[in-house]
N, C-alpha and C. Protein backbone atom coordinates (compact mmCIF):
# COMPACT_ATOMS: atom_id res chain seq x y z
N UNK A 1 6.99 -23.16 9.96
CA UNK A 1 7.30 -22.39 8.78
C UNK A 1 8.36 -21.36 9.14
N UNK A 2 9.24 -21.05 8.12
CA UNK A 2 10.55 -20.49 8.35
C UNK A 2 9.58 -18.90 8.14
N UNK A 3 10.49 -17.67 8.21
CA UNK A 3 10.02 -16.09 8.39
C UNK A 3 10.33 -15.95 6.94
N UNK A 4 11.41 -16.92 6.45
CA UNK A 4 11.53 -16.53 4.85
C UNK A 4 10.64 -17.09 4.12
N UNK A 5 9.80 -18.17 4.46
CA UNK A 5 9.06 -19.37 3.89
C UNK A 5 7.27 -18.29 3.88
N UNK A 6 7.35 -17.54 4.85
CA UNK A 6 5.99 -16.43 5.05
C UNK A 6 6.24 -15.48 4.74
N UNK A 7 7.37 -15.18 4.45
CA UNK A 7 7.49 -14.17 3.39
C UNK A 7 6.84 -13.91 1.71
N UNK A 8 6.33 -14.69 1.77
CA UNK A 8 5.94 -14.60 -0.02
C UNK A 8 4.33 -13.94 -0.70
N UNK A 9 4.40 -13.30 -1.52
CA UNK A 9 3.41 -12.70 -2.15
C UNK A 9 2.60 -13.50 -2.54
N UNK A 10 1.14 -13.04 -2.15
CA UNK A 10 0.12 -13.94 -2.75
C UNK A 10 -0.15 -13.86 -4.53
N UNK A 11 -0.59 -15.00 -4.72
CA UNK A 11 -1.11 -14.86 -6.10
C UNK A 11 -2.29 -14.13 -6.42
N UNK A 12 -2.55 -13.64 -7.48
CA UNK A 12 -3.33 -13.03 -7.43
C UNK A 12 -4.76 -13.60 -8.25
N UNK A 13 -4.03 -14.41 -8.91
CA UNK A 13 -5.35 -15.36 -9.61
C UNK A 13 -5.64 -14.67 -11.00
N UNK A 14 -5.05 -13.31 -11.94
CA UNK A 14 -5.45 -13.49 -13.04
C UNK A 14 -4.35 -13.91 -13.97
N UNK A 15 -3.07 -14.44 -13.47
CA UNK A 15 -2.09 -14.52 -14.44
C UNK A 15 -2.24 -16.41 -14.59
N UNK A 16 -2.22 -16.75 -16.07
CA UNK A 16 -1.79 -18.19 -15.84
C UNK A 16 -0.40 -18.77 -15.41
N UNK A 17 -0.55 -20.01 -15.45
CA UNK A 17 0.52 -20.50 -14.69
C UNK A 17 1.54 -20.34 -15.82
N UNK A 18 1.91 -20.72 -16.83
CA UNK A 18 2.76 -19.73 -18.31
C UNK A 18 3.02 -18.60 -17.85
N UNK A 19 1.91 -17.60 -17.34
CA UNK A 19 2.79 -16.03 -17.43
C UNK A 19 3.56 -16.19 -15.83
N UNK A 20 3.07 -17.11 -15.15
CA UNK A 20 3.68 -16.69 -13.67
C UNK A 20 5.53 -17.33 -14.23
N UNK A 21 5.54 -18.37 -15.34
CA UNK A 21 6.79 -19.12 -15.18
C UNK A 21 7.64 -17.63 -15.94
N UNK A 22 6.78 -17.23 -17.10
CA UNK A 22 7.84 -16.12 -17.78
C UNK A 22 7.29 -14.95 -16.71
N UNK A 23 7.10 -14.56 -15.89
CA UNK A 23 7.24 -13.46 -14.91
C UNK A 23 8.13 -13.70 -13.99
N UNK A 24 8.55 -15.19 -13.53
CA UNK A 24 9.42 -15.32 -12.73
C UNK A 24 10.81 -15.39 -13.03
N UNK A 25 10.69 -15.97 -15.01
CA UNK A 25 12.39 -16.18 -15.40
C UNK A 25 13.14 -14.90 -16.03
N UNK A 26 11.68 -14.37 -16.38
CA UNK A 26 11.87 -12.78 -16.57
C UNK A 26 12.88 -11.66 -15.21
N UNK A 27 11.88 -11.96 -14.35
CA UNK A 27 12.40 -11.01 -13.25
C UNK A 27 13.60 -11.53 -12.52
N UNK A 28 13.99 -12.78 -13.13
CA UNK A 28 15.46 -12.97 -12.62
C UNK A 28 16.76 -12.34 -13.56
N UNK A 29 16.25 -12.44 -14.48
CA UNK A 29 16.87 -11.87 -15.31
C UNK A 29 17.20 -10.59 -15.44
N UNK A 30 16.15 -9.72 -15.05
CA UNK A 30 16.09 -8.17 -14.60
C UNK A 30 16.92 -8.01 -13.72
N UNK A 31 17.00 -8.66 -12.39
CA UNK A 31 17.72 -8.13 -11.19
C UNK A 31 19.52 -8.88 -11.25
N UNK A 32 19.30 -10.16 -12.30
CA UNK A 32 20.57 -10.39 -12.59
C UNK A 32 21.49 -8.68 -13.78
N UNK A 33 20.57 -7.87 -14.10
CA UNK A 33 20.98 -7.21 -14.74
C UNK A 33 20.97 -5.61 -13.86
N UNK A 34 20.62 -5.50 -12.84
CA UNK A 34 20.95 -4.73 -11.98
C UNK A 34 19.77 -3.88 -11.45
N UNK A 35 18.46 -4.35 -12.26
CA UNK A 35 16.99 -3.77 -11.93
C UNK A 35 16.66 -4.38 -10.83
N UNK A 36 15.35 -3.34 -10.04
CA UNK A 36 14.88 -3.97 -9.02
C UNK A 36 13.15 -3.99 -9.71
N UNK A 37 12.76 -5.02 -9.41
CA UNK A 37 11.27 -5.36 -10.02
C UNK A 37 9.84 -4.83 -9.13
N UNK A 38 8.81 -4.81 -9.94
CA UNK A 38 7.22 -4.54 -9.34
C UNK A 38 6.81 -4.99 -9.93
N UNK A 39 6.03 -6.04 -10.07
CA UNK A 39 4.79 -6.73 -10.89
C UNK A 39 3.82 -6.25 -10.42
N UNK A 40 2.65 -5.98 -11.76
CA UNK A 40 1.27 -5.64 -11.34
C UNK A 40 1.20 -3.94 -10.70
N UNK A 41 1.98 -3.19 -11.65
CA UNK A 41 2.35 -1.68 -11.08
C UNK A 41 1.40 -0.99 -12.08
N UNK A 42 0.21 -0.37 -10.93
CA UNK A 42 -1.10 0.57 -11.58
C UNK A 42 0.17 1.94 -12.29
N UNK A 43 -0.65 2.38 -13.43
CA UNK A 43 0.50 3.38 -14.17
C UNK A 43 -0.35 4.40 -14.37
N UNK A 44 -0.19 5.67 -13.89
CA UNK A 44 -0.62 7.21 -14.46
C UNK A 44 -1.69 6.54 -14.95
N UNK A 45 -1.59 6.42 -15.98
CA UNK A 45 -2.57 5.99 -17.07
C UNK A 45 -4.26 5.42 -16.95
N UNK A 46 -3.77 4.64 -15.35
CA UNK A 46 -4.75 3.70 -15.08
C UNK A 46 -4.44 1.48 -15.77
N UNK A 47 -3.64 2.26 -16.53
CA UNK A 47 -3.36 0.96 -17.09
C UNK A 47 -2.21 -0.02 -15.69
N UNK A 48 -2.18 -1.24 -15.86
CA UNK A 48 -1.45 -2.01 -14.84
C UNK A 48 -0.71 -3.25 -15.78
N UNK A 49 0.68 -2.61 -15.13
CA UNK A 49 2.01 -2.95 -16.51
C UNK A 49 2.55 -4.71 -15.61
N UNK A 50 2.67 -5.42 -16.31
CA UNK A 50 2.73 -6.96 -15.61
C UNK A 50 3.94 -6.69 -14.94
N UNK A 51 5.47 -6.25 -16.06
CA UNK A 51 6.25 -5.86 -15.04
C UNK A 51 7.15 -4.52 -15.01
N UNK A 52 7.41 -3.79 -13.96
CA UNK A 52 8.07 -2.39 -14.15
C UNK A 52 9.69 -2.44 -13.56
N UNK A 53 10.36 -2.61 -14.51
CA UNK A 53 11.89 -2.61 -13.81
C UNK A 53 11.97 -1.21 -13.67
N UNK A 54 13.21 -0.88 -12.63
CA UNK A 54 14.32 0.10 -12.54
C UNK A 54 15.53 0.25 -12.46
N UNK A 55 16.22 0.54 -12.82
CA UNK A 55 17.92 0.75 -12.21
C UNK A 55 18.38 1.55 -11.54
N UNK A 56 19.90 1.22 -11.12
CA UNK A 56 20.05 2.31 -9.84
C UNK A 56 20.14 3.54 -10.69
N UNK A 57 20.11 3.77 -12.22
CA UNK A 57 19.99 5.63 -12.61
C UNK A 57 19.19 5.51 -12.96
N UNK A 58 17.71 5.08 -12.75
CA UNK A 58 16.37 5.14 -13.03
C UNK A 58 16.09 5.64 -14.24
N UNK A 59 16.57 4.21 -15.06
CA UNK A 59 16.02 3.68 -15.94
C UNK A 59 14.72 2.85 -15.89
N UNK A 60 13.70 3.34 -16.98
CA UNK A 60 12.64 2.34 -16.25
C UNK A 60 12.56 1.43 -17.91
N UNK A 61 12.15 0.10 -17.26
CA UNK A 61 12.04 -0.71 -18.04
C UNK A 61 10.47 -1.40 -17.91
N UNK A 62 9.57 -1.35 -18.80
CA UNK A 62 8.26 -1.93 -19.00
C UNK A 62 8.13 -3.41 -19.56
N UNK A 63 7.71 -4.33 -19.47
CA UNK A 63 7.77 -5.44 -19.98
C UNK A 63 6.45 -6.28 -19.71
N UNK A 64 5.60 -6.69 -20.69
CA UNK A 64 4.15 -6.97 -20.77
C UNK A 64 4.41 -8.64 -21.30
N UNK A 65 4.00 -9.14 -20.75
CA UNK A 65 3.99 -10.66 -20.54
C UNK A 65 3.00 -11.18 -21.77
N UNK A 66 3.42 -12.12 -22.23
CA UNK A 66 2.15 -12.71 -23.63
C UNK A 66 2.31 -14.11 -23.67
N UNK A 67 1.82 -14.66 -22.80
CA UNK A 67 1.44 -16.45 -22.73
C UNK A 67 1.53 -17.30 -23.79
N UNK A 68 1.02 -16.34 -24.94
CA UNK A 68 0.71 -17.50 -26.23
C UNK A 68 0.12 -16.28 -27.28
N UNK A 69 0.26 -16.35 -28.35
CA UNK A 69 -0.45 -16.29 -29.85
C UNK A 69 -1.94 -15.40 -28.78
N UNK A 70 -2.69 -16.35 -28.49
CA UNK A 70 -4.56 -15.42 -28.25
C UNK A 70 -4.10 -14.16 -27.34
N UNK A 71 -3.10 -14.33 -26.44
CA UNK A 71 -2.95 -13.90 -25.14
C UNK A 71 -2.86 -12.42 -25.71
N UNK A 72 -1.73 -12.15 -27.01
CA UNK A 72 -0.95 -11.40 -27.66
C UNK A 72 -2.01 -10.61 -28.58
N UNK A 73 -3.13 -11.22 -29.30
CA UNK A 73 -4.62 -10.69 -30.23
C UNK A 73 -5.26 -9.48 -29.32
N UNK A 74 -5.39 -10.75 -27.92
CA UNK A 74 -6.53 -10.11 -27.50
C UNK A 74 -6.41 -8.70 -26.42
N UNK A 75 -5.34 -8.50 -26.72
CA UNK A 75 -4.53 -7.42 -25.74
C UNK A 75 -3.75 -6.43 -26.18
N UNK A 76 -4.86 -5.24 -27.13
CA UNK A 76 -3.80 -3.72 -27.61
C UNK A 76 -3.19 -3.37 -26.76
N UNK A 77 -3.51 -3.15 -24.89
CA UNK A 77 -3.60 -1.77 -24.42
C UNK A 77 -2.31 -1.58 -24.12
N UNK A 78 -1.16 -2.44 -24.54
CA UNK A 78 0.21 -2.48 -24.60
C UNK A 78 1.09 -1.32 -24.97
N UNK A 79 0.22 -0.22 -26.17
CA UNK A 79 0.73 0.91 -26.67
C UNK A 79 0.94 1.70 -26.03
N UNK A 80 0.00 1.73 -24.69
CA UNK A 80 0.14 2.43 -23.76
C UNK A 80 1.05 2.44 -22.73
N UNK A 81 1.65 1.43 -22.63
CA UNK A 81 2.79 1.47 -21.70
C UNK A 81 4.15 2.31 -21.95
N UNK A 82 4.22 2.65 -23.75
CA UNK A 82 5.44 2.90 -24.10
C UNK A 82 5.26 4.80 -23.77
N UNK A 83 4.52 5.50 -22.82
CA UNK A 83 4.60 6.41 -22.46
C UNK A 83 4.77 6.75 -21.20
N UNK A 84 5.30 5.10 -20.83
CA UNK A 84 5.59 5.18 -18.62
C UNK A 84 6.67 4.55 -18.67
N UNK A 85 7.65 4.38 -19.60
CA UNK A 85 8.63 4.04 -19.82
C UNK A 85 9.66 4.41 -20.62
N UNK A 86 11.19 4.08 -20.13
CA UNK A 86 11.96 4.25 -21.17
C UNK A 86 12.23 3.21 -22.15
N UNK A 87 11.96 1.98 -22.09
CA UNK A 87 12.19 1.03 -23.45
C UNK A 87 10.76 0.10 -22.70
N UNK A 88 10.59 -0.47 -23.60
CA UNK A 88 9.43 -1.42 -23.63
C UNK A 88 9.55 -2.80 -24.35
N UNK A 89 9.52 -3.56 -23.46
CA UNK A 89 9.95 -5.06 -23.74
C UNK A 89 8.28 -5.98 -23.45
N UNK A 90 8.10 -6.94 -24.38
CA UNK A 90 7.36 -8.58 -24.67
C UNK A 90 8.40 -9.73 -24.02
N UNK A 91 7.87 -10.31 -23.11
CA UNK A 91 8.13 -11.73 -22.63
C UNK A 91 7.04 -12.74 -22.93
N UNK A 92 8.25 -13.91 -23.04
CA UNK A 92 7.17 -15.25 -23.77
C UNK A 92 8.46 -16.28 -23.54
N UNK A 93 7.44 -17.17 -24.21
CA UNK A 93 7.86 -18.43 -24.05
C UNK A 93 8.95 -18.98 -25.71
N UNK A 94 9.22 -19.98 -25.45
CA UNK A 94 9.66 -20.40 -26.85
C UNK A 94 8.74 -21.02 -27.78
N UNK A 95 7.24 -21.28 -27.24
CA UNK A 95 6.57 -22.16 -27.98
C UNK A 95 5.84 -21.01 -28.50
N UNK A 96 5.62 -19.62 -28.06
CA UNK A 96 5.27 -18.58 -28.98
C UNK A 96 5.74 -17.94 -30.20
N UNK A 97 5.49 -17.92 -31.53
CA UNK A 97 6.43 -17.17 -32.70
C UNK A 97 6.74 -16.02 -32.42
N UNK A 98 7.71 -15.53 -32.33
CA UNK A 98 8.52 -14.36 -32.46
C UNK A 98 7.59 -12.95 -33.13
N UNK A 99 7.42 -13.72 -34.62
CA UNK A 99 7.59 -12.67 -35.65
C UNK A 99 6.04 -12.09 -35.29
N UNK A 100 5.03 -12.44 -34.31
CA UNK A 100 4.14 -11.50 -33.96
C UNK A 100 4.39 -10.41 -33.14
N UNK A 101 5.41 -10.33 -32.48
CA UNK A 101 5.41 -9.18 -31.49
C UNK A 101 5.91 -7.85 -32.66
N UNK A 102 6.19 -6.27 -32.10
CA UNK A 102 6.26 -5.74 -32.98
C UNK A 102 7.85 -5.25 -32.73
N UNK A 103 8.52 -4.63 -34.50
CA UNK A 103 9.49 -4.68 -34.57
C UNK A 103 10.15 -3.45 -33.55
N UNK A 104 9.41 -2.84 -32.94
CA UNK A 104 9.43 -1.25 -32.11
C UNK A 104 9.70 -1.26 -30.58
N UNK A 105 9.88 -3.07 -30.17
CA UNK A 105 9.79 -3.05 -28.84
C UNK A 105 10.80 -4.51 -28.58
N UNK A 106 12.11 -4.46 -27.47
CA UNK A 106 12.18 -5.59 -27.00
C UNK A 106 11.25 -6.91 -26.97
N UNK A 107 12.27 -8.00 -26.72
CA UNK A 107 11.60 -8.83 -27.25
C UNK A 107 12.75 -9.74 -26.01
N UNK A 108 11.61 -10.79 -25.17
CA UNK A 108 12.43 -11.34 -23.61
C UNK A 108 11.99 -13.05 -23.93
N UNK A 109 12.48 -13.89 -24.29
CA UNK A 109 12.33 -15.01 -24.26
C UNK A 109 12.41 -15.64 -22.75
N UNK A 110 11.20 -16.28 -21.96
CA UNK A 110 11.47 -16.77 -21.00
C UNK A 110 11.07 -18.11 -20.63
N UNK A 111 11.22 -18.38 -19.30
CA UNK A 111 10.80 -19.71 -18.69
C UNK A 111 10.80 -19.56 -17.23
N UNK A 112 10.26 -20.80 -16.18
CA UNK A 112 10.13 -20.39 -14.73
C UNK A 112 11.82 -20.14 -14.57
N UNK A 113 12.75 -20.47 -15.07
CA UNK A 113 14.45 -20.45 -14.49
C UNK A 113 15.08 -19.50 -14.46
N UNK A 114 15.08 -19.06 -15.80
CA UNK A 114 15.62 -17.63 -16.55
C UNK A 114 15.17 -17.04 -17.67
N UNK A 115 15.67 -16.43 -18.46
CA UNK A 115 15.25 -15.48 -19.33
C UNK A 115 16.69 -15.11 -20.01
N UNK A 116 16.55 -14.52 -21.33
CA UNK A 116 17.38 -13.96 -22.46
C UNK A 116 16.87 -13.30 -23.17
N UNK A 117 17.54 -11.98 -23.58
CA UNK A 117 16.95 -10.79 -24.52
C UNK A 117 17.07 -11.14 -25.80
N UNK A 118 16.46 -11.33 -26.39
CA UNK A 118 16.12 -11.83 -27.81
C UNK A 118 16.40 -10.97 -28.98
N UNK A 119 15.48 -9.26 -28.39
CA UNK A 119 15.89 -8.28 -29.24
C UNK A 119 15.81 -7.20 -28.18
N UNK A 120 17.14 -5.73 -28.30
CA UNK A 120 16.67 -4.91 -27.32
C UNK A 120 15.83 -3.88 -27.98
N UNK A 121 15.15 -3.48 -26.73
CA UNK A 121 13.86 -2.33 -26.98
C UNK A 121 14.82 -1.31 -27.22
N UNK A 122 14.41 -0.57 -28.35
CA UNK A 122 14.64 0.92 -28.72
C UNK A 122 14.18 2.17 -27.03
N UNK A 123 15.32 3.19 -27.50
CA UNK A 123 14.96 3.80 -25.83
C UNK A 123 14.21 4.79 -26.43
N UNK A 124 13.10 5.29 -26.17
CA UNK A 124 12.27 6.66 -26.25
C UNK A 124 12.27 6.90 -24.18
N UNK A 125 13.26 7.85 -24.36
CA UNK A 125 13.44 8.83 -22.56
C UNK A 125 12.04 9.14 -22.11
N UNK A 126 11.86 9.28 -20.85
CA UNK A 126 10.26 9.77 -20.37
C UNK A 126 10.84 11.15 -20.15
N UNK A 127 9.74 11.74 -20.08
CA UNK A 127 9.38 13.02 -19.75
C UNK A 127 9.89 13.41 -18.29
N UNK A 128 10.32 14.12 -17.53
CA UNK A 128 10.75 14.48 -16.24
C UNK A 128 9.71 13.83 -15.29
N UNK A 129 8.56 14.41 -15.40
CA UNK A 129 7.06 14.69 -14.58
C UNK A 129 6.66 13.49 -14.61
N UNK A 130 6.97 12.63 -16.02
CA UNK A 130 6.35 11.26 -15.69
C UNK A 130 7.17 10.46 -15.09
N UNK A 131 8.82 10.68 -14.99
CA UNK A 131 9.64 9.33 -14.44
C UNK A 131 9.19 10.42 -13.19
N UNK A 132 8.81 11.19 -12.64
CA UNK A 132 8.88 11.68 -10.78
C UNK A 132 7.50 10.63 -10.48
N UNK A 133 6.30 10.84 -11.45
CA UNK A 133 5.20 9.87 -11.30
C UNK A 133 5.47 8.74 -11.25
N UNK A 134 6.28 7.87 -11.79
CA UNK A 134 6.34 6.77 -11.86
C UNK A 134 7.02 5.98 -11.11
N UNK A 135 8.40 6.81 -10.63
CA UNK A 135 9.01 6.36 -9.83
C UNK A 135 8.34 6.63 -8.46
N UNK A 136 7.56 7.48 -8.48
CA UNK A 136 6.51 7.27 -6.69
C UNK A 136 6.10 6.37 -6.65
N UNK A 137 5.01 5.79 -7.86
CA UNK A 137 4.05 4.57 -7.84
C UNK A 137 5.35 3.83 -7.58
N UNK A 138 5.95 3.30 -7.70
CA UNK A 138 7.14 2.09 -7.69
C UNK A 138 7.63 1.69 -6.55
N UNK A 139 7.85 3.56 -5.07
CA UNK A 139 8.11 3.36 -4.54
C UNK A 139 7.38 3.06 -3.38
N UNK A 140 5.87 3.55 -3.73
CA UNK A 140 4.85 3.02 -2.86
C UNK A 140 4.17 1.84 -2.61
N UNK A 141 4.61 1.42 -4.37
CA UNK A 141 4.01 -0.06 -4.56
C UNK A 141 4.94 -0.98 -3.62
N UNK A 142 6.04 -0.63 -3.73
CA UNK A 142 6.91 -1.63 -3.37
C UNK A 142 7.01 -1.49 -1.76
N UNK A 143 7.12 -0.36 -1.14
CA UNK A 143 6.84 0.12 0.24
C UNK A 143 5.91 -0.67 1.24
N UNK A 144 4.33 -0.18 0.31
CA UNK A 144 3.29 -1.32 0.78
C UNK A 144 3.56 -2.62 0.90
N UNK A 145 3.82 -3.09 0.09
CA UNK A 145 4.10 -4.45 -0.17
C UNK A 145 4.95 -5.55 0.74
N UNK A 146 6.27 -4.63 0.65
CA UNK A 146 6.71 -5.12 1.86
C UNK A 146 6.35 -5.12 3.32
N UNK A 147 5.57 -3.65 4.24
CA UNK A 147 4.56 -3.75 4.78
C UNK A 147 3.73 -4.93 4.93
N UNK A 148 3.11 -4.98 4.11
CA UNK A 148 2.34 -6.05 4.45
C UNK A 148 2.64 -7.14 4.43
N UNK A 149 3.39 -7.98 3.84
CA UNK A 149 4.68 -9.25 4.01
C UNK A 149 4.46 -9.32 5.52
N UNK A 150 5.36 -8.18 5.86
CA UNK A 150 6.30 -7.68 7.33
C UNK A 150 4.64 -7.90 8.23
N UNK A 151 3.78 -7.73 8.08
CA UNK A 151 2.61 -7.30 9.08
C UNK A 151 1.00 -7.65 7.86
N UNK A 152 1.05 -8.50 8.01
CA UNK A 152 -0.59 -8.75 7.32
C UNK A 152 -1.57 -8.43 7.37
N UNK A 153 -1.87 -8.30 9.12
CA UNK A 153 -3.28 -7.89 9.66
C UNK A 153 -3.14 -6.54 9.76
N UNK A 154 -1.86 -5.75 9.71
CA UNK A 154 -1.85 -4.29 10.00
C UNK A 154 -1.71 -2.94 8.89
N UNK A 155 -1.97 -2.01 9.08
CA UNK A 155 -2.14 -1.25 7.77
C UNK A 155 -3.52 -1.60 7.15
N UNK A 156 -3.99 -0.92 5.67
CA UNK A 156 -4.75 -0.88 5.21
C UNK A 156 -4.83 -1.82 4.13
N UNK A 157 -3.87 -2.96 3.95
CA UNK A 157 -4.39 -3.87 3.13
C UNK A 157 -4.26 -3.96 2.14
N UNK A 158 -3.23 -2.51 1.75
CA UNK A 158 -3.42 -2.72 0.25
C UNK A 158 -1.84 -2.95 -0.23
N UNK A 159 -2.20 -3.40 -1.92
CA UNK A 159 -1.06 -4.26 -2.39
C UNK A 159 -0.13 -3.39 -3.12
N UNK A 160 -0.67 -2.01 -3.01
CA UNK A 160 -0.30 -1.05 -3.99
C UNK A 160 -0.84 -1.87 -5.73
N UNK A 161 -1.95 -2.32 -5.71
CA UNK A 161 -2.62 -2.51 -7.11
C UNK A 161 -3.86 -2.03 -6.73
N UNK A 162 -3.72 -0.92 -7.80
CA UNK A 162 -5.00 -0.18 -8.08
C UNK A 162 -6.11 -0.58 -9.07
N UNK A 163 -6.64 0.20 -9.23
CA UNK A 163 -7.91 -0.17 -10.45
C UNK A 163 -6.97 0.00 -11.52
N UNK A 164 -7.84 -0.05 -12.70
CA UNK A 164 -6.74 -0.46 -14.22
C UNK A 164 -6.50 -1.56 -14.60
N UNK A 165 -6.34 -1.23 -15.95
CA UNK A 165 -5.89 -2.58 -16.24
C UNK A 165 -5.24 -2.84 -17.59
């Protein structure tokens, strides 16, 4: 096995294989646009946002993944993200209707390849105190993470995913 081939993040087992394809055509799309990504980033809140972009002027971008129609019912706690962020974006598929997501938030059409913005999210700015919060979690999440890639058995194990949800 190659060092790049053991390089890779485990799954984590609650996303289906749908959200892993629009999490992956999603987040190419992000970093084709100059963001660097965190999936599965615990937020102030306690809540854990599927994905948290940034840019290099730390812009933060939120984007909550919706598999299908039930995925989208059975899952308010979405409102909550639009206070750990500056715009707030829905990713999906094409076999999902549109006209359920709401008119107040981006809107990311995806697949495992790529991704296209469908509609952009309106910007509501964060608060100072919360982009200093948020951008820590981001940088710890991502810190750890690589850590442990780099060294498996060493350190404490963790993925930077907290409780929440």
């Amino acid at each position: 096995m190659t060092a790049a081939a053991s390089l890779r993040l485990p799954v984590d087992g609650r996303q289906s294989a749908t959200a892993l394809a629009v999490a992956r055509g999603t987040t190419r799309l992000l970093h084709s646009l100059g963001f660097s990504v965190v999936t599965e980033l615990p937020l102030p809140s306690g809540r854990r946002a599927d994905l948290v972009a940034l840019d290099r002027a730390g812009e933060v971008w939120i984007v909550e993944i919706k598999s299908s129609v039930a995925d989208f019912r059975a899952d308010q706690k979405w409102m909550d993200y639009r206070l750990h962020c500056d715009r707030l974006f829905f990713a999906t598929t094409l076999e999902v209707p549109v006209d359920i997501f709401p008119q107040d938030a981006g809107l990311i059409i995806a697949d495992a390849f790529g991704a296209e913005i469908a509609s952009e999210a309106p910007e509501h700015r964060l608060h100072a105190s919360t982009r200093k919060c948020l951008l820590l979690a981001f940088a710890r999440a991502a810190a750890l993470r690589l850590a442990a890639l780099a060294d498996p058995e060493g350190g404490s194990g963790e993925w930077g995913i907290g409780s929440g949800g």
